[in-house]
C-alpha atoms as a PDB file:
ATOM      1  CA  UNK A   1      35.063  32.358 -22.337  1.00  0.00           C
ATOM      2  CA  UNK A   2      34.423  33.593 -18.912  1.00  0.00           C
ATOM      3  CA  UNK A   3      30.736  31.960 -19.497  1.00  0.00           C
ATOM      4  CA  UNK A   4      32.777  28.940 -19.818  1.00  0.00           C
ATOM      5  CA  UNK A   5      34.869  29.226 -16.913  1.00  0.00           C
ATOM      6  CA  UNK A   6      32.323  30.251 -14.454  1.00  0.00           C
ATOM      7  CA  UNK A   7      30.018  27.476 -15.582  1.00  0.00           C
ATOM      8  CA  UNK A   8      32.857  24.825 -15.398  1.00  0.00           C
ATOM      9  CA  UNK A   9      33.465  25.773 -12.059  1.00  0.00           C
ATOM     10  CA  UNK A  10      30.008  25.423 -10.683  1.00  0.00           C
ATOM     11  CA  UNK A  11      30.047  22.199 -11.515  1.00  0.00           C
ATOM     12  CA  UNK A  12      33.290  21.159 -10.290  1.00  0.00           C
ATOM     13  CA  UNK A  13      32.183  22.961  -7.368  1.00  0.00           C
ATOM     14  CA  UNK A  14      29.007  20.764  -7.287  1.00  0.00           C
ATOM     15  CA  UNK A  15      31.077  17.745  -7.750  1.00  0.00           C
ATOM     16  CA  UNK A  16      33.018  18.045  -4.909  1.00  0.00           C
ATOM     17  CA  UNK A  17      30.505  18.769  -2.289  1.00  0.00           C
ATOM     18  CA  UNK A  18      28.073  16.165  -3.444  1.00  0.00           C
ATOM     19  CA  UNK A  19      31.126  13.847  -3.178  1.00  0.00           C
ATOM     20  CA  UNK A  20      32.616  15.198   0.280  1.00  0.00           C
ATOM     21  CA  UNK A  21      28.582  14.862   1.698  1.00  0.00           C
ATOM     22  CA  UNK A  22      28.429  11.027   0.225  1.00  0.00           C
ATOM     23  CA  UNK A  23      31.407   9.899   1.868  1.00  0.00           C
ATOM     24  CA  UNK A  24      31.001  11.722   5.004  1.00  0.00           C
ATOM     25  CA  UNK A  25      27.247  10.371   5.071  1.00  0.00           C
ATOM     26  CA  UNK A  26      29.041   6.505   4.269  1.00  0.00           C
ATOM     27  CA  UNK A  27      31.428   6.748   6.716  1.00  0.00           C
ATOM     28  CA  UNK A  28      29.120   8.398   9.395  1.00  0.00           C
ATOM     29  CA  UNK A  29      26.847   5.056   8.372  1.00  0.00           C
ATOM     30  CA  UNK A  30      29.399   2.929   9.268  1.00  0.00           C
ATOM     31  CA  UNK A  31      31.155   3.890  12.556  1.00  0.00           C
ATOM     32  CA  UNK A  32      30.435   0.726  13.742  1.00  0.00           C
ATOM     33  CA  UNK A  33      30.405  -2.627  12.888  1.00  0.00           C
ATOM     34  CA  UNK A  34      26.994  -4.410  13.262  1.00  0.00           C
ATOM     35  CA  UNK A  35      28.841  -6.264  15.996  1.00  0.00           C
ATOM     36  CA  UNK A  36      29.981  -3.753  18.055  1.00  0.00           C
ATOM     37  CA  UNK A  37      26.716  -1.324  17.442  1.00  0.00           C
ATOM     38  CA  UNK A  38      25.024  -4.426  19.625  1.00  0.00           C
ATOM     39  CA  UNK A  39      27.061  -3.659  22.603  1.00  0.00           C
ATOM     40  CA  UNK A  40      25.444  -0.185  22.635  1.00  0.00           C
ATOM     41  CA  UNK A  41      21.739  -0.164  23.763  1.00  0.00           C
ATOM     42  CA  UNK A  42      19.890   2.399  21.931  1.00  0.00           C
ATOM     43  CA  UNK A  43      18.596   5.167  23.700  1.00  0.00           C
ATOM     44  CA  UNK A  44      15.410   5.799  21.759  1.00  0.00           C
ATOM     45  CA  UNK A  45      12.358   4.051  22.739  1.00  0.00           C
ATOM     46  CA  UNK A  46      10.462   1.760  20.721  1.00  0.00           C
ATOM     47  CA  UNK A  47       6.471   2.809  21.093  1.00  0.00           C
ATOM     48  CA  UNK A  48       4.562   1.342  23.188  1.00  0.00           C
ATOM     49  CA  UNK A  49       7.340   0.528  25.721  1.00  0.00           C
ATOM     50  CA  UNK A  50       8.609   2.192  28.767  1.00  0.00           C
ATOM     51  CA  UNK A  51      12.147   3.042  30.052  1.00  0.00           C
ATOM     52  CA  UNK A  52      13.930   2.450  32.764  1.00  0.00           C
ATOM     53  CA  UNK A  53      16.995   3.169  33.902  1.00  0.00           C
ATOM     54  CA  UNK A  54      20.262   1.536  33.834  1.00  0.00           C
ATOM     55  CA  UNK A  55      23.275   1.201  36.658  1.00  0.00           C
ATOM     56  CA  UNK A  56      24.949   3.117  33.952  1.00  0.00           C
ATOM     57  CA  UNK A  57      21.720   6.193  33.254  1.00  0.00           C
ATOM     58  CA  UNK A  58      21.064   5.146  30.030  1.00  0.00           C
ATOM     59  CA  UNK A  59      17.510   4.140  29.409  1.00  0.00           C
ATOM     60  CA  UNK A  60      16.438   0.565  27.794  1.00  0.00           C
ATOM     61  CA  UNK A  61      12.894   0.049  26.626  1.00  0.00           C
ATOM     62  CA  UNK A  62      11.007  -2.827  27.857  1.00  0.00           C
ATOM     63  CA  UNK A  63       7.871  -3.621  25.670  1.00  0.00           C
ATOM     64  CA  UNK A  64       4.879  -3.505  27.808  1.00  0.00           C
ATOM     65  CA  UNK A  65       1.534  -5.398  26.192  1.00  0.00           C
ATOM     66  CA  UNK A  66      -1.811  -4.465  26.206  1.00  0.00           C
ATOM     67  CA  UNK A  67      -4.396  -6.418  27.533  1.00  0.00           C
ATOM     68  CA  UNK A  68      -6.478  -7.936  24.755  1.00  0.00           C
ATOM     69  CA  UNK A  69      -9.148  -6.570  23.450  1.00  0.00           C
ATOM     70  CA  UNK A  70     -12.892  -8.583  22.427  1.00  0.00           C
ATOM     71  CA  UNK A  71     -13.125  -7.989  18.814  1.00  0.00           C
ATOM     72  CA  UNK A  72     -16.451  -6.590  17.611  1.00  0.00           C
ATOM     73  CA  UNK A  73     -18.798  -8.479  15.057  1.00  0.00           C
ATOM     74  CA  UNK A  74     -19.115  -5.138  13.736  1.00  0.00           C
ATOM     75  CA  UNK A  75     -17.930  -1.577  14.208  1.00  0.00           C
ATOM     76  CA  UNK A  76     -22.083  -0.175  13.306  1.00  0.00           C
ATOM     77  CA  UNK A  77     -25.468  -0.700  14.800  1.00  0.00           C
ATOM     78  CA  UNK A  78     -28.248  -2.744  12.731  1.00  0.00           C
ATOM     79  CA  UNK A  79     -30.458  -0.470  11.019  1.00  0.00           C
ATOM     80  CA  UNK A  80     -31.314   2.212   8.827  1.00  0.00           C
ATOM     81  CA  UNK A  81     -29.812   5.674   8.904  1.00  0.00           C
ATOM     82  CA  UNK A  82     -30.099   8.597   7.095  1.00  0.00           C
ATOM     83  CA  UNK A  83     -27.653  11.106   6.284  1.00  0.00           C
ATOM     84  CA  UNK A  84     -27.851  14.941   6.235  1.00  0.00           C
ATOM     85  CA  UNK A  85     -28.124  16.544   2.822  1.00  0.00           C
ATOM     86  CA  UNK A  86     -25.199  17.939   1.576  1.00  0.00           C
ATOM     87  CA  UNK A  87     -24.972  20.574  -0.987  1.00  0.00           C
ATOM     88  CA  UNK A  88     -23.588  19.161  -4.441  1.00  0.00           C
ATOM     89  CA  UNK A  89     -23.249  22.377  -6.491  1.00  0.00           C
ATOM     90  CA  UNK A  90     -26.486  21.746  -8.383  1.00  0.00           C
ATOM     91  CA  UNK A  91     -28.267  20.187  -5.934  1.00  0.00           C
ATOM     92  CA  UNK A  92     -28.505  18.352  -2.574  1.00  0.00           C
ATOM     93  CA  UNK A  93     -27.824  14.724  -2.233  1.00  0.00           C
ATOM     94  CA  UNK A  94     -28.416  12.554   0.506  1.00  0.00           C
ATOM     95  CA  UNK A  95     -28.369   8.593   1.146  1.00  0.00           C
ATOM     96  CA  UNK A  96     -29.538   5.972   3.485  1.00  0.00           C
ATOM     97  CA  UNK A  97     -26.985   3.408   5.136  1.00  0.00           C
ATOM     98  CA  UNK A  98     -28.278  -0.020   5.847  1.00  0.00           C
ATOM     99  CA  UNK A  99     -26.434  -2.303   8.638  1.00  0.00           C
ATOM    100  CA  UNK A 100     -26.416  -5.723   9.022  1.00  0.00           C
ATOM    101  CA  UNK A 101     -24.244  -7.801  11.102  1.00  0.00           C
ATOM    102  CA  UNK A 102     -22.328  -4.405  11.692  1.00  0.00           C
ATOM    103  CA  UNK A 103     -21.236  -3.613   8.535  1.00  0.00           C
ATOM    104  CA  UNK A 104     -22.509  -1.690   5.595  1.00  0.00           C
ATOM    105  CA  UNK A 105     -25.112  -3.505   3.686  1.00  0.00           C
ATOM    106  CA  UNK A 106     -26.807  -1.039   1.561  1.00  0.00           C
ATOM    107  CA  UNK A 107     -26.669   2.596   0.567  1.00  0.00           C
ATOM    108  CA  UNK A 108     -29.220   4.077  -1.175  1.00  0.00           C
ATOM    109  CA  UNK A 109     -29.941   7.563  -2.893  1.00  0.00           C
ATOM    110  CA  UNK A 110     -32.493   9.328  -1.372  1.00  0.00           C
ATOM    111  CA  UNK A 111     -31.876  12.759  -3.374  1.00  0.00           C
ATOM    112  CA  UNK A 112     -29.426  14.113  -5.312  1.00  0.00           C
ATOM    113  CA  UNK A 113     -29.347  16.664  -8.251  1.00  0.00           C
ATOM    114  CA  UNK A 114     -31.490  15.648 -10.626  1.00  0.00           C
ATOM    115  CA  UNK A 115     -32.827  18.887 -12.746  1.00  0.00           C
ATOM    116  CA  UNK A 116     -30.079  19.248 -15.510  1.00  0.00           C
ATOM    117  CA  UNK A 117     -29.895  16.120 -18.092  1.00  0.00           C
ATOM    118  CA  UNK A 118     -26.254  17.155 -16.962  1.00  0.00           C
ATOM    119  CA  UNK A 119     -26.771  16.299 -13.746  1.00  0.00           C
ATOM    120  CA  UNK A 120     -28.599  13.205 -14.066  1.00  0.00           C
ATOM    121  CA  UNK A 121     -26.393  11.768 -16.641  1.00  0.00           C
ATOM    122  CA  UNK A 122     -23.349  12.565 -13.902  1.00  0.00           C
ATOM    123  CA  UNK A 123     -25.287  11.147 -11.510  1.00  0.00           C
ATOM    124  CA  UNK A 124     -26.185   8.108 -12.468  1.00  0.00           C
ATOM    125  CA  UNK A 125     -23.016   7.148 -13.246  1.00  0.00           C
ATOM    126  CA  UNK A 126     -21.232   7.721 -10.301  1.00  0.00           C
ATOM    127  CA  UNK A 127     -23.205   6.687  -7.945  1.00  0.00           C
ATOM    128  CA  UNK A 128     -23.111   3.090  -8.773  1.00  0.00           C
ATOM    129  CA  UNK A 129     -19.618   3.475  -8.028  1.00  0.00           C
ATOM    130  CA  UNK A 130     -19.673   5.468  -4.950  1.00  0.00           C
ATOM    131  CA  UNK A 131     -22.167   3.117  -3.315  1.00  0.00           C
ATOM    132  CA  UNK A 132     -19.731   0.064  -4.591  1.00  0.00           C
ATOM    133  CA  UNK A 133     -16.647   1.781  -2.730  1.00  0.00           C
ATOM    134  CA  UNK A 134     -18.622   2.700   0.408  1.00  0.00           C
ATOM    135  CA  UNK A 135     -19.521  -1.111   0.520  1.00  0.00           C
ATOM    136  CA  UNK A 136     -15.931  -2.388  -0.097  1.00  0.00           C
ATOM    137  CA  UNK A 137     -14.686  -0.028   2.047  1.00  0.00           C
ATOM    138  CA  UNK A 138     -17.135  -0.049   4.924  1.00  0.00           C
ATOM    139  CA  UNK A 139     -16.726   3.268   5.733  1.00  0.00           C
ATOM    140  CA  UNK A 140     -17.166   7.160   4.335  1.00  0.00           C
ATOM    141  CA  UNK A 141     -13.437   7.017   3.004  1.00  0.00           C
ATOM    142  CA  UNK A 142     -14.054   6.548  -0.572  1.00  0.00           C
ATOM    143  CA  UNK A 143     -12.219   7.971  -3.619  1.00  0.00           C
ATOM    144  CA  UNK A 144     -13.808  10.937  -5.377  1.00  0.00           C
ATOM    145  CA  UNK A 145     -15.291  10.120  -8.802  1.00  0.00           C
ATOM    146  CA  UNK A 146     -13.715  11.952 -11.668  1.00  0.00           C
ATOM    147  CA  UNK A 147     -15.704  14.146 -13.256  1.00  0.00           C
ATOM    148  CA  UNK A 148     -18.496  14.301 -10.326  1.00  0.00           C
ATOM    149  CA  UNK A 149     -16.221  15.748  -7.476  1.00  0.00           C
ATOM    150  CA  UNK A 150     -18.819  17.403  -5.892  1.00  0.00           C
ATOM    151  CA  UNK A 151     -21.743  15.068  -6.291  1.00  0.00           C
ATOM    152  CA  UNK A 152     -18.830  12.221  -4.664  1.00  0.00           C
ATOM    153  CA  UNK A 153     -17.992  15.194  -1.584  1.00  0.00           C
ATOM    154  CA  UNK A 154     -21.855  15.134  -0.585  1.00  0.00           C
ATOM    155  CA  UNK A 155     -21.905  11.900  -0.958  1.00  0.00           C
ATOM    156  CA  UNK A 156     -18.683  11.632   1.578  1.00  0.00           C
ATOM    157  CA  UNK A 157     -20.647  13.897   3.640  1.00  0.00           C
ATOM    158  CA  UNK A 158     -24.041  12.491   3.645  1.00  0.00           C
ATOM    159  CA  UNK A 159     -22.631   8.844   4.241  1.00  0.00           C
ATOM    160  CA  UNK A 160     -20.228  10.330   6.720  1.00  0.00           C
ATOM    161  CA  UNK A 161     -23.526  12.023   8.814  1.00  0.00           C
ATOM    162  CA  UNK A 162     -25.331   8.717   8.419  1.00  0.00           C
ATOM    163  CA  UNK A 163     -22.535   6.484   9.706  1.00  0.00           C
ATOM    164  CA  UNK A 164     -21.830   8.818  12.789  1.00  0.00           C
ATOM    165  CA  UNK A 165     -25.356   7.901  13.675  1.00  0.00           C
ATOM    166  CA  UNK A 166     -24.672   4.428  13.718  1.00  0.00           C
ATOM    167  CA  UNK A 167     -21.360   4.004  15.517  1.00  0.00           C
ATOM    168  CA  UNK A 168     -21.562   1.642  18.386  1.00  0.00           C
END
């Protein structure tokens, strides 16, 4: 029975704040109407603006634009680059970027682990997708391959080393 009692009022306890915290949060929510909320200027800057004061002290933002920027054909240089090797666990793997036009063309496999039939068959089936996602993505920020997490780290690696290399 007191198992009961005690249990009973935990909850009604519970009950009661969660419904004293709602309300208080609803009516905190809506001091104001949207109407009168406009005839207070709000005192946190937006970004990219700068404040200034007010005859009253209170700062308003004023959004201040940057100048335009030329946008690049391409954020790479034309080429070839190689990445480091990266350690994969049972071997090293490292790849060759191609650019064209700026952007990722090609990667290609210039090592990676290749002396377990383990390997290989791991291999060879994620890098197909690795070298597809580095494309799409034009960039080292590809997802890790399940099942060949470390092979698809070197490969982050390796790509990332080789990309660095070609940043205009």
């Amino acid at each position: 029975m007191r198992k009961v009692s005690l249990s009973a009022f935990v909850v009604i306890s519970f009950i009661f704040y969660a419904l004293h915290k709602g309300i208080g949060g609803k009516l905190d929510t809506q001091a104001f109407s949207p109407d009168q909320a406009k005839a207070f200027p709000s005192t946190s800057p937006t970004p990219g603006a700068v404040s200034s004061p007010t005859p009253l002290g209170q700062p308003v933002s004023t959004p201040v634009s940057a100048p335009p920027t030329p946008k690049p054909s391409g954020q790479y240089r034309d080429g070839q680059y190689t990445g480091s090797s990266a350690d994969a666990y049972y071997g090293n793997i490292q790849v060759a970027v191609s650019i064209s036009g700026g952007k990722i063309a090609d990667v290609t496999f210039l090592d990676y682990p290749h002396d377990r039939r383990t390997s290989v068959e791991i291999n060879t089936q994620a890098m197909p997708y690795l070298k597809q996602e580095a494309i799409a993505a034009q960039s080292a920020s590809v997802d890790i391959v399940s099942g060949a997490s470390d092979s698809s780290r070197a490969f982050i690696q390796s790509l990332g080393s080789a990309l660095a290399k070609a940043r205009t």
